[in-house]
N, C-alpha and C. Protein backbone atom coordinates (compact mmCIF):
# COMPACT_ATOMS: atom_id res chain seq x y z
N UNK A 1 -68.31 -16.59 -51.13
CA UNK A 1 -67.15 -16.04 -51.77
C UNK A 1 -66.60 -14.86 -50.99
N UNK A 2 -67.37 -13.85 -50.66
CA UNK A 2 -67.12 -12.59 -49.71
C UNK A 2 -66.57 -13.32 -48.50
N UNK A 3 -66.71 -14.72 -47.95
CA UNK A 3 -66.07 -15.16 -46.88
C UNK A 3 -64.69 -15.64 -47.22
N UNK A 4 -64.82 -16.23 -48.36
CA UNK A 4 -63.59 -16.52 -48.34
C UNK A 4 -62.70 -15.43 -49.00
N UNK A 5 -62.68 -14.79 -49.03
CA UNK A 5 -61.90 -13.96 -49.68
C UNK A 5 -61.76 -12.73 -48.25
N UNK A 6 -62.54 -12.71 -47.59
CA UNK A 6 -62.21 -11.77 -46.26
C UNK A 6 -61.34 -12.74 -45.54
N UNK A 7 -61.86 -14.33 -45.21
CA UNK A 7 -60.23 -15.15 -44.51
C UNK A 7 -59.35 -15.32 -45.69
N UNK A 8 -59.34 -15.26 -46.77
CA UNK A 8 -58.21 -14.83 -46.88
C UNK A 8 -57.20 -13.59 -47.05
N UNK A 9 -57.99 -12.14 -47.23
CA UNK A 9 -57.39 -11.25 -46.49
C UNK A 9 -56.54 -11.33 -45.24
N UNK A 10 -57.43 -11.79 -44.02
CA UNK A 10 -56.80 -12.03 -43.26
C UNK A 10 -56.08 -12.92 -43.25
N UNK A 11 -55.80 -13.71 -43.43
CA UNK A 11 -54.87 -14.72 -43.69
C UNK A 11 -53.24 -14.14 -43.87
N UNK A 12 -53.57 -13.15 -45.23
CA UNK A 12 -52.65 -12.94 -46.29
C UNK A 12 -51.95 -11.15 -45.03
N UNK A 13 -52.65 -10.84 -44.47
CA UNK A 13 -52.32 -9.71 -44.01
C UNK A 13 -52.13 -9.70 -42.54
N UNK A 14 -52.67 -10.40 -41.50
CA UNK A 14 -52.55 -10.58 -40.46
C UNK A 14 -51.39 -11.56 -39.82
N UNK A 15 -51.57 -12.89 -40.58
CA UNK A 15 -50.41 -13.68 -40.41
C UNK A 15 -48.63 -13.54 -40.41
N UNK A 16 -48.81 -12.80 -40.99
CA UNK A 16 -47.44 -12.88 -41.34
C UNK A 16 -47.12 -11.86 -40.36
N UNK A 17 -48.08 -10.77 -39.98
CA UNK A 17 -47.44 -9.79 -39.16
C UNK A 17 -46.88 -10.15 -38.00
N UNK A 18 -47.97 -11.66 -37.35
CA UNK A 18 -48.03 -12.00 -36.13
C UNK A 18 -46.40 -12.73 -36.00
N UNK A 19 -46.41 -13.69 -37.37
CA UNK A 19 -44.98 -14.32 -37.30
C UNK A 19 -44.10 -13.51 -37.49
N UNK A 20 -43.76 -12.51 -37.74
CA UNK A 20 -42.62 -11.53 -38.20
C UNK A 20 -42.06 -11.17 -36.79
N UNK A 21 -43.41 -10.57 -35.58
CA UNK A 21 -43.13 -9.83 -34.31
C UNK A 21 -42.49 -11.50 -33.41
N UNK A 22 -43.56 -12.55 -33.90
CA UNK A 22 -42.65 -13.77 -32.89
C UNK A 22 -41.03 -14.07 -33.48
N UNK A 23 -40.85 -13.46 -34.44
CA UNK A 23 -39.28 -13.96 -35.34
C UNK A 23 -38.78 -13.23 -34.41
N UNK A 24 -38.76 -11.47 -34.93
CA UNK A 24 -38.22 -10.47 -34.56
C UNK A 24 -37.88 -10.64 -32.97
N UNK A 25 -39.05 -11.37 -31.85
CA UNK A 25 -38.62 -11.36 -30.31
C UNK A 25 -37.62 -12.52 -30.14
N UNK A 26 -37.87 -13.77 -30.91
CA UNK A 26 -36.95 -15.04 -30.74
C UNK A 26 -35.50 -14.25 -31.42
N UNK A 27 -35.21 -13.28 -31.97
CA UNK A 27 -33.70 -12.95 -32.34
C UNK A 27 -33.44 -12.02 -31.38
N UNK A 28 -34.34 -11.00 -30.79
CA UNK A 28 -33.79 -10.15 -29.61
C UNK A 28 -33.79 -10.81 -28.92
N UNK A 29 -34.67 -12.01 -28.29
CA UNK A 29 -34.35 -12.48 -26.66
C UNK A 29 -32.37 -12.42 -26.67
N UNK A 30 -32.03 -13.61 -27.26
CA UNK A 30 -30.73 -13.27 -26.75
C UNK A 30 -29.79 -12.26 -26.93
N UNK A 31 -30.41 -11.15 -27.48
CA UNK A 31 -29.41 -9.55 -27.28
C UNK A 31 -29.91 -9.46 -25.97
N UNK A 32 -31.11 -9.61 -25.58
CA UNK A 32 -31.38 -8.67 -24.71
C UNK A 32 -31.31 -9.39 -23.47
N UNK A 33 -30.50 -10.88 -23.01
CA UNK A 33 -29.55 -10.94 -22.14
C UNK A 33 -28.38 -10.86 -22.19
N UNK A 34 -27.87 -10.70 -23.12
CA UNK A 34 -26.50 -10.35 -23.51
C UNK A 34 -26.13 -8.47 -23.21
N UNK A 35 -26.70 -7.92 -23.33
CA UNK A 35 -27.39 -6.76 -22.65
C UNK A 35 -27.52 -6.86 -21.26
N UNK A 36 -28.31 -7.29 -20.85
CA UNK A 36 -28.41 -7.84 -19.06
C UNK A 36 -27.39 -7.90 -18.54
N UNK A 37 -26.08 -8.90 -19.05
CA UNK A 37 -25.45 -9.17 -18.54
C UNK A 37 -24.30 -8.39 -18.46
N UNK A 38 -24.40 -7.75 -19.80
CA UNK A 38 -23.59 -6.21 -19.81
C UNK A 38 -23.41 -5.44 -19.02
N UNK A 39 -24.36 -5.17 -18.85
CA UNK A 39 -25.28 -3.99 -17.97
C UNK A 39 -25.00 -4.45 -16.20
N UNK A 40 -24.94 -5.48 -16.42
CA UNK A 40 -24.61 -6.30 -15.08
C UNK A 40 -22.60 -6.15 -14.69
N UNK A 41 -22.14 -6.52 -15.59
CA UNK A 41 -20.75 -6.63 -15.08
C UNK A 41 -20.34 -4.77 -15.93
N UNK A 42 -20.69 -4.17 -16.25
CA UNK A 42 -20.98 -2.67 -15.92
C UNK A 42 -21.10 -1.98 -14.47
N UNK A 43 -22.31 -2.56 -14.07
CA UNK A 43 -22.33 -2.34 -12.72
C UNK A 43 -21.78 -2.42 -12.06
N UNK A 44 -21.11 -3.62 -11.95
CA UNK A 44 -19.97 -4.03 -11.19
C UNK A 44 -18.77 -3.76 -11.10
N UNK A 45 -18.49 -3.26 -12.28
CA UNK A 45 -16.93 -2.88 -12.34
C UNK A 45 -16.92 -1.18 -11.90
N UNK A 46 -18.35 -0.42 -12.16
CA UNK A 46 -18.44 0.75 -11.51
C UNK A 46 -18.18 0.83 -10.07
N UNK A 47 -18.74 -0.38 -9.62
CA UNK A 47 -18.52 -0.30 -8.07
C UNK A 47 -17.14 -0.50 -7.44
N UNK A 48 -16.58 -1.75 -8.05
CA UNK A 48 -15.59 -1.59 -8.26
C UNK A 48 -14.12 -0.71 -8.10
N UNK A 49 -14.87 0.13 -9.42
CA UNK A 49 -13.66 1.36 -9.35
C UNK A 49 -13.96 2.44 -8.17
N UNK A 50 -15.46 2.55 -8.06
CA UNK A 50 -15.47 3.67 -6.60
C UNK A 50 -15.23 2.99 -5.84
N UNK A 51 -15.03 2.01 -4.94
CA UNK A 51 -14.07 1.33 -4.45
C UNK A 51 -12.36 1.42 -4.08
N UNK A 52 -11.88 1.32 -5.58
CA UNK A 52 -10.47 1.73 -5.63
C UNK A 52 -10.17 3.21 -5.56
N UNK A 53 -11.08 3.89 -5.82
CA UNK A 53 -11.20 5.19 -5.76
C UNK A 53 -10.68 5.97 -4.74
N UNK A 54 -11.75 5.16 -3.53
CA UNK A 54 -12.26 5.23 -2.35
C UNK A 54 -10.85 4.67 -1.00
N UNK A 55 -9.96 3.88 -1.54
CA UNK A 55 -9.14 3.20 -0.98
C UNK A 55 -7.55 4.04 -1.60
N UNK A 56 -7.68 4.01 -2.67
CA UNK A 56 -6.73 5.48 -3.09
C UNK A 56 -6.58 6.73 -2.26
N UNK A 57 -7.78 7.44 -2.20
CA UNK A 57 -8.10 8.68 -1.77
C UNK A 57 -7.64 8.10 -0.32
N UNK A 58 -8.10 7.04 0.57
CA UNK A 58 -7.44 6.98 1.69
C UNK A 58 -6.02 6.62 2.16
N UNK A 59 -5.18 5.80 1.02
CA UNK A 59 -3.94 6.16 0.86
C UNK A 59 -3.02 6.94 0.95
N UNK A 60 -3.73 8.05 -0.18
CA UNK A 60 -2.87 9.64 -0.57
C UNK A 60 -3.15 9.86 1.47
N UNK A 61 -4.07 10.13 1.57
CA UNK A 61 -4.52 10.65 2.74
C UNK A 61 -3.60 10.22 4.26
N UNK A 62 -3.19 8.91 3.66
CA UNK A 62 -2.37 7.96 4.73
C UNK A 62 -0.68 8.45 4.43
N UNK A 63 -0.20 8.56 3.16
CA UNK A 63 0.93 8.79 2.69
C UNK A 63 1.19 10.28 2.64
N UNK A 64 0.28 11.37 3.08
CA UNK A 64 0.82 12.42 3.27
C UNK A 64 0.44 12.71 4.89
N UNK A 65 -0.11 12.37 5.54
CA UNK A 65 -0.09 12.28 6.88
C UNK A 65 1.49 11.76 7.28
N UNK A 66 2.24 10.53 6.82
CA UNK A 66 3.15 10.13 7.15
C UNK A 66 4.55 10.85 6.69
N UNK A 67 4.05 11.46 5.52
CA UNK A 67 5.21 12.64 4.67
C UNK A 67 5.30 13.88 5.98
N UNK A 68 3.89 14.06 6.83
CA UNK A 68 4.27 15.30 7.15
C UNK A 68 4.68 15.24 8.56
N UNK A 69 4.47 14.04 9.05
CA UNK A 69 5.22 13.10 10.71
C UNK A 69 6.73 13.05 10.26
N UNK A 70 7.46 12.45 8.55
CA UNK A 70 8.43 12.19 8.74
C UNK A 70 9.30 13.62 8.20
N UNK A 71 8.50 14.63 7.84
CA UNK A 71 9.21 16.00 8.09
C UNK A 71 9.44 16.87 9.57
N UNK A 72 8.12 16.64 10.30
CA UNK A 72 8.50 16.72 11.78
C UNK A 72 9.73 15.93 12.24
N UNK A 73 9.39 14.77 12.13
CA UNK A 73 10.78 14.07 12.87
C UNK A 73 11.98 14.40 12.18
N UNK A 74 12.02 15.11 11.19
CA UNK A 74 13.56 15.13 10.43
C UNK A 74 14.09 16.56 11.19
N UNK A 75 12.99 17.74 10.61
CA UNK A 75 13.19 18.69 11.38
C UNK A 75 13.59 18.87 13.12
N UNK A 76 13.11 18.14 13.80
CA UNK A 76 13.49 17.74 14.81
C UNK A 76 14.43 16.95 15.35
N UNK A 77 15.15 16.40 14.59
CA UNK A 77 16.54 15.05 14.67
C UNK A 77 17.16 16.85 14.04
N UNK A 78 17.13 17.64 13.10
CA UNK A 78 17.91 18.57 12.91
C UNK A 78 18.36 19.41 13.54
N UNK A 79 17.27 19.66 14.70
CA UNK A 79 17.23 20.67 15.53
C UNK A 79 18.18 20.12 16.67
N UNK A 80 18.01 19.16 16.91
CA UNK A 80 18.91 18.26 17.79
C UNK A 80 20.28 18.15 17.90
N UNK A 81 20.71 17.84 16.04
CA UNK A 81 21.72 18.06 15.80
C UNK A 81 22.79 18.96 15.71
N UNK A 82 22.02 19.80 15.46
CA UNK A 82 22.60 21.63 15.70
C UNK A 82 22.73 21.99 16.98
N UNK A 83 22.11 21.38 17.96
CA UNK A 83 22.68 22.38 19.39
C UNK A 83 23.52 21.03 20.04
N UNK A 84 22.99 20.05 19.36
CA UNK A 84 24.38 18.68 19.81
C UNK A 84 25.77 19.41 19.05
N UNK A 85 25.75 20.06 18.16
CA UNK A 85 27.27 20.42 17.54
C UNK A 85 27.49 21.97 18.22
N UNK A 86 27.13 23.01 18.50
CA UNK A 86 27.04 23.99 19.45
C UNK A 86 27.78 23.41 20.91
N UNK A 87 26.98 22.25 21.48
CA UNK A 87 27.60 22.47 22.60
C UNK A 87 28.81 21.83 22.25
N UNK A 88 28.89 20.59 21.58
CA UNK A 88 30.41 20.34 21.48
C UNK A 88 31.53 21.03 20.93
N UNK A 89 31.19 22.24 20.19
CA UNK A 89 31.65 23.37 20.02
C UNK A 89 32.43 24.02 21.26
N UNK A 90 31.43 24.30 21.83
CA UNK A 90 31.72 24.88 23.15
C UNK A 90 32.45 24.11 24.23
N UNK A 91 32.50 22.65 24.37
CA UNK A 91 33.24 21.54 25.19
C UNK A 91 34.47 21.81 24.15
N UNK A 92 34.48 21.46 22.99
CA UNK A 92 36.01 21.93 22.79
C UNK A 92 36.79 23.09 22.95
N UNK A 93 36.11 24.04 22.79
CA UNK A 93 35.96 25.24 23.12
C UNK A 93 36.92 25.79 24.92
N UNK A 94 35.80 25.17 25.45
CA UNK A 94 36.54 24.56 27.12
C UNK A 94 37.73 24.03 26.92
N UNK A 95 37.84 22.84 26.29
CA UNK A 95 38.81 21.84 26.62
C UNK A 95 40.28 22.81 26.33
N UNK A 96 40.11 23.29 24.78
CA UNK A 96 41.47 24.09 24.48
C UNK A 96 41.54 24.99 25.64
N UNK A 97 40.53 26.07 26.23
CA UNK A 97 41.15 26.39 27.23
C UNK A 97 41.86 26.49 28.54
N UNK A 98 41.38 25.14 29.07
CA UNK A 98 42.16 24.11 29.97
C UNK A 98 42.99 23.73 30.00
N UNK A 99 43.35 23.28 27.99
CA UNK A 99 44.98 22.87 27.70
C UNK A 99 45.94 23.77 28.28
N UNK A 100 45.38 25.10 27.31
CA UNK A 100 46.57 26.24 27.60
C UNK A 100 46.37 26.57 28.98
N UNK A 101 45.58 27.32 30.02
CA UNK A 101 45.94 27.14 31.30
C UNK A 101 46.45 26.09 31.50
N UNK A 102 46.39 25.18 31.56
CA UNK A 102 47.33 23.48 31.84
C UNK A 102 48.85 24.02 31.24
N UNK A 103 49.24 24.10 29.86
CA UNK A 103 50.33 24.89 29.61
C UNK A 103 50.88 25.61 30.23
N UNK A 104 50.43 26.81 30.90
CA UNK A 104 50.43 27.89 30.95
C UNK A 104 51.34 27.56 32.73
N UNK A 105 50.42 26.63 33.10
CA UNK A 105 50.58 26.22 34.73
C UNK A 105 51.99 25.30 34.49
N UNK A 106 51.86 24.47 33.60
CA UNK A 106 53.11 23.63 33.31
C UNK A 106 54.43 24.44 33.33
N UNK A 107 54.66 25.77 32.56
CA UNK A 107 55.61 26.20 31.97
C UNK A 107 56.20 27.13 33.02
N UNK A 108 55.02 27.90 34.19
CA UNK A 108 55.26 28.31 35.18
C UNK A 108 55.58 27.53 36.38
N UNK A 109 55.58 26.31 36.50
CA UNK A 109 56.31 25.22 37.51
C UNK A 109 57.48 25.03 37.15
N UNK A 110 57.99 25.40 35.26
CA UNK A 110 59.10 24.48 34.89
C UNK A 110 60.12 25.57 35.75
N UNK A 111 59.54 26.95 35.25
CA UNK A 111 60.29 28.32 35.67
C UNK A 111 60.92 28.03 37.22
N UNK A 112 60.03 27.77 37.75
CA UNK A 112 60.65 27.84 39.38
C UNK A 112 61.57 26.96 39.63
């Protein structure tokens, strides 16, 4: 009687614990690749973005290098432009005074 009543203690107290922990793992297994796989395209999209990050930052880096070439060249087409209008300043400058000596020579031939 003391035997049977100790298997069935155990029976009544051990069993069920054992099936409860095999339930409990057969319902996590599939969280816990669903998880995995989380955790997986997580990863990936981290890399990902340091990536774009990484290709950004060399962009900005590319697009203000070229901001500061196409302020040189502007400044410089400006600088150009200003002593291109100076001297033609000065060629007209000449020219009117050529006219009027030219005048000047004209009006003194008409005299004689």
């Amino acid at each position: 009687m003391k035997l049977s009543l100790l298997t069935l203690a155990v029976v009544t107290f051990v069993l069920p614990g054992c099936v409860t922990k095999g339930y409990v793992n057969r319902q996590l297994d599939p969280i816990s690749c669903k998880v995995d796989i989380i955790e997986g395209k997580s990863a990936s999209l981290d890399e990902r973005a340091r990536s774009l990050e990484s290709r950004l930052a060399t962009l900005e880096s590319q697009v203000s290098q070229a901001q500061l070439a196409n302020k040189a060249m502007l400044d410089e087409a400006t600088a150009r432009a200003a002593d291109s209008a100076q001297r033609a300043e000065a060629a007209a400058t000449a020219v009117a005074q050529a006219a009027e000596r030219a005048e000047k020579t004209f009006e003194l031939g008409q005299k004689k």
